[in-house]
Protein backbone atom coordinates (compact mmCIF):
# COMPACT_ATOMS: atom_id res chain seq x y z
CA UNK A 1 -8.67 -6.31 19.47
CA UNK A 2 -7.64 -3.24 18.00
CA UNK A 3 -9.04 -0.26 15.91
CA UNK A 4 -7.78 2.52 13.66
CA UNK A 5 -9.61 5.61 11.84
CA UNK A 6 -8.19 6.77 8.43
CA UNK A 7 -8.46 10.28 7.20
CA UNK A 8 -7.30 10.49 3.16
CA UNK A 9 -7.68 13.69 1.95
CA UNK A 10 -8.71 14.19 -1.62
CA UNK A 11 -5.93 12.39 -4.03
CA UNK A 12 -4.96 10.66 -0.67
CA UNK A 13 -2.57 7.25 -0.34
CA UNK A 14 -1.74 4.79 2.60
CA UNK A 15 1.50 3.94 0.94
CA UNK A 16 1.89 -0.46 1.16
CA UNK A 17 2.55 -1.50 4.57
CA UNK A 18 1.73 -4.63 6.34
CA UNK A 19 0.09 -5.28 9.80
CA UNK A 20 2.47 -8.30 11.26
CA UNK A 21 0.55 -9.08 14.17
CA UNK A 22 -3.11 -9.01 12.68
CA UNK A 23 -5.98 -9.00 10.29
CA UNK A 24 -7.67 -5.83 9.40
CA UNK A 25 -11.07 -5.60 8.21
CA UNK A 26 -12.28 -2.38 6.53
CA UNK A 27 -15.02 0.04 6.03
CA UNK A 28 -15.50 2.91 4.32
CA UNK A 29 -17.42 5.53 6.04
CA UNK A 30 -17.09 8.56 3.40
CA UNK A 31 -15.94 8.73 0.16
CA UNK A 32 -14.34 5.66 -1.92
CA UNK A 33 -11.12 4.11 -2.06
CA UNK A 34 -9.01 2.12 -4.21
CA UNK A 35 -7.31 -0.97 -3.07
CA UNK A 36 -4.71 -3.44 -3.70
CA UNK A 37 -3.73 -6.59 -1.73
CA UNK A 38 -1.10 -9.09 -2.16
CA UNK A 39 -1.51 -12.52 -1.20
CA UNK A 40 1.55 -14.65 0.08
CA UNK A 41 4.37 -15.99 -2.06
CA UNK A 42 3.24 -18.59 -4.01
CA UNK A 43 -0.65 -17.15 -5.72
CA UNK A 44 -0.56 -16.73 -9.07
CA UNK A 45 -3.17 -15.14 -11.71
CA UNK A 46 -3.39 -19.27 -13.07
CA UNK A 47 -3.11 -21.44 -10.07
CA UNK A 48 0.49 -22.93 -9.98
CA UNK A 49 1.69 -20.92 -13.10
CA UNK A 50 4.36 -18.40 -11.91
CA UNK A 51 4.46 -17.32 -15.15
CA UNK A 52 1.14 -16.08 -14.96
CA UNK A 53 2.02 -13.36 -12.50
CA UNK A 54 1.52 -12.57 -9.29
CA UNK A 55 -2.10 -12.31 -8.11
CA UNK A 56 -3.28 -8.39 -6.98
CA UNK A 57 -6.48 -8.16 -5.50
CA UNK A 58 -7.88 -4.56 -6.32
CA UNK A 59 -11.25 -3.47 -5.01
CA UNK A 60 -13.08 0.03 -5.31
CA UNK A 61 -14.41 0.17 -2.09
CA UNK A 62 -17.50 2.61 -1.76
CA UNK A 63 -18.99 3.84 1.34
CA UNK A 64 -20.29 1.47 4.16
CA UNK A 65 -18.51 -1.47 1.67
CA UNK A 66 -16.02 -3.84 3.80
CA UNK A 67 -12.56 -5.43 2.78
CA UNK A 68 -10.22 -8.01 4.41
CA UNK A 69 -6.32 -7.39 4.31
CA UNK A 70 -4.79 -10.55 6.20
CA UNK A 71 -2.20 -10.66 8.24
CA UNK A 72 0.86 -9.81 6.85
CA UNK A 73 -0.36 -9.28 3.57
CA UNK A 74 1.39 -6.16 1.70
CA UNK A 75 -1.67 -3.90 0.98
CA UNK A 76 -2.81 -0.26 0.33
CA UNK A 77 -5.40 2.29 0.31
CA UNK A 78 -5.91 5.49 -2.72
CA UNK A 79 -8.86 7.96 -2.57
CA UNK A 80 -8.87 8.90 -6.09
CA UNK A 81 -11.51 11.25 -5.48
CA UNK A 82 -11.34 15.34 -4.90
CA UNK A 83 -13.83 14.48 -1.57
CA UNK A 84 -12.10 13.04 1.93
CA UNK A 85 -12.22 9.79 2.87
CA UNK A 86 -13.08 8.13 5.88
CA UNK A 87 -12.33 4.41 7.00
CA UNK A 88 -12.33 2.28 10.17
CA UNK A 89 -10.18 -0.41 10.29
CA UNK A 90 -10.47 -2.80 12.98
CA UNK A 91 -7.99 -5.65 14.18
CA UNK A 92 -8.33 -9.12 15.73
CA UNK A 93 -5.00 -7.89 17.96
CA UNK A 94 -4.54 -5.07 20.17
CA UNK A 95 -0.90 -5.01 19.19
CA UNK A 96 -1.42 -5.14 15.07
CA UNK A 97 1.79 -3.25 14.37
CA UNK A 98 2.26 -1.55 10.68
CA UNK A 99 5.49 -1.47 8.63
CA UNK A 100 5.61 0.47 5.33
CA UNK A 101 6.90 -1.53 2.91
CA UNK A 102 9.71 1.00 1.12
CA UNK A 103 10.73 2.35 4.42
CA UNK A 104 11.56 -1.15 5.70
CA UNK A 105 13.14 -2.03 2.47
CA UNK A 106 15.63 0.89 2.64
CA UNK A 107 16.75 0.99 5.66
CA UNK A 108 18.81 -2.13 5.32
CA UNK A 109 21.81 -1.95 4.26
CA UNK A 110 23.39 -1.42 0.53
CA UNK A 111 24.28 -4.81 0.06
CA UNK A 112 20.60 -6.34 0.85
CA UNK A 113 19.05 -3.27 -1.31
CA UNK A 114 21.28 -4.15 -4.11
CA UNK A 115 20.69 -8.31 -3.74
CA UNK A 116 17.18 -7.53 -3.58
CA UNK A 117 16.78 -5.66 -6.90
CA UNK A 118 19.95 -7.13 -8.79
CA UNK A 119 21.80 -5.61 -11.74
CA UNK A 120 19.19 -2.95 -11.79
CA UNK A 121 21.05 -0.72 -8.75
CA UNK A 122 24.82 -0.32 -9.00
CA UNK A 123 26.02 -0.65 -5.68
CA UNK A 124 27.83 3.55 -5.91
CA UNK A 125 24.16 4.59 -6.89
CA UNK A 126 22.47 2.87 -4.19
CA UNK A 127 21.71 6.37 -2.38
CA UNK A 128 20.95 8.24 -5.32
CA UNK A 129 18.88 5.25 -5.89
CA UNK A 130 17.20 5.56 -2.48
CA UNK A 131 16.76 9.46 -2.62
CA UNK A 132 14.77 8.82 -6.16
CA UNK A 133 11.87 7.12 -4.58
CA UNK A 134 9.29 9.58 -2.88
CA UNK A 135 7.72 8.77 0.18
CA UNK A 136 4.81 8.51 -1.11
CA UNK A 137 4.65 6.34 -4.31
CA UNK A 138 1.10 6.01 -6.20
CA UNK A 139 -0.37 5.22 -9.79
CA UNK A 140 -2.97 7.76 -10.32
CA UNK A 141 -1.51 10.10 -7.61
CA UNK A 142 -0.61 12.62 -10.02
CA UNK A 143 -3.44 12.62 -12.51
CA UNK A 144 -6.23 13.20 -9.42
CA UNK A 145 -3.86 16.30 -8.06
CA UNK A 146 -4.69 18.01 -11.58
CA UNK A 147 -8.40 16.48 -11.82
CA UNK A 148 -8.82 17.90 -8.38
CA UNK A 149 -6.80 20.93 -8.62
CA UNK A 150 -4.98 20.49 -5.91
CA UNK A 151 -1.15 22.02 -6.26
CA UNK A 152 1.90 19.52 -4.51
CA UNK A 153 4.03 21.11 -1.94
């Protein structure tokens, strides 16, 4: 098995990223944190109605609280507190592996980017397109920096 300690600073995100190879299970040892989950393709808000939505799983997780994120599951992690945050994660695999879910998008090629998000990306804008997105992408990101007081590079 594996294991992994998490330092968010205040205003902190894990941007979404998936473990390929294992399970992670969760706890919060300072602070709180906010976080989403995706289940596979397929779970919806209404059991078998797509056009319900998607089902996200978000949590507040406080300290010495536990959550699952299973394997391969797109998930992430948001202190949206001024304090740091602390979590262990540990694995059921030695090897868990982690992929960040707009860095693997964007590193294929034009053509797949453009497939991927249809009309919406003209093909000549596709690295303007890429360029726009920060590498760091979070709701709420913002609003705790000037909560918190805490100036962006």
């Amino acid at each position: 098995s594996g294991m992994a300690v998490g330092f968010l600073k205040g205003c902190g995100f894990n941007t979404p990223h998936v473990h390929p190879r294992a399970t992670e299970l969760q706890i919060v040892t300072q602070g709180v944190l906010q976080t989403e989950i995706l289940p596979e393709n397929g779970v919806f808000n209404k059991p078998g109605d797509a056009t319900s939505g998607r089902r996200v799983i978000k949590n507040t997780i406080n300290q010495f609280e536990m959550q699952p994120f299973y394997q391969g599951s797109v998930h992430t992690q948001f202190n949206p507190t001024c304090d740091p945050a602390v979590f262990v994660a540990s694995f059921n695999s030695e090897d868990f592996g982690a992929s960040q879910v707009a860095d693997e998008l964007f590193a294929m090629s034009p053509n797949v980017v453009i497939a991927a998000f249809g009309e919406a990306v003209d093909g000549t804008d596709i690295d303007k397109f890429k360029s726009a997105i920060p590498a760091s992408i979070a709701k709420g990101v913002e609003e705790c920096l000037a909560k918190c007081g805490i100036k962006k590079r």
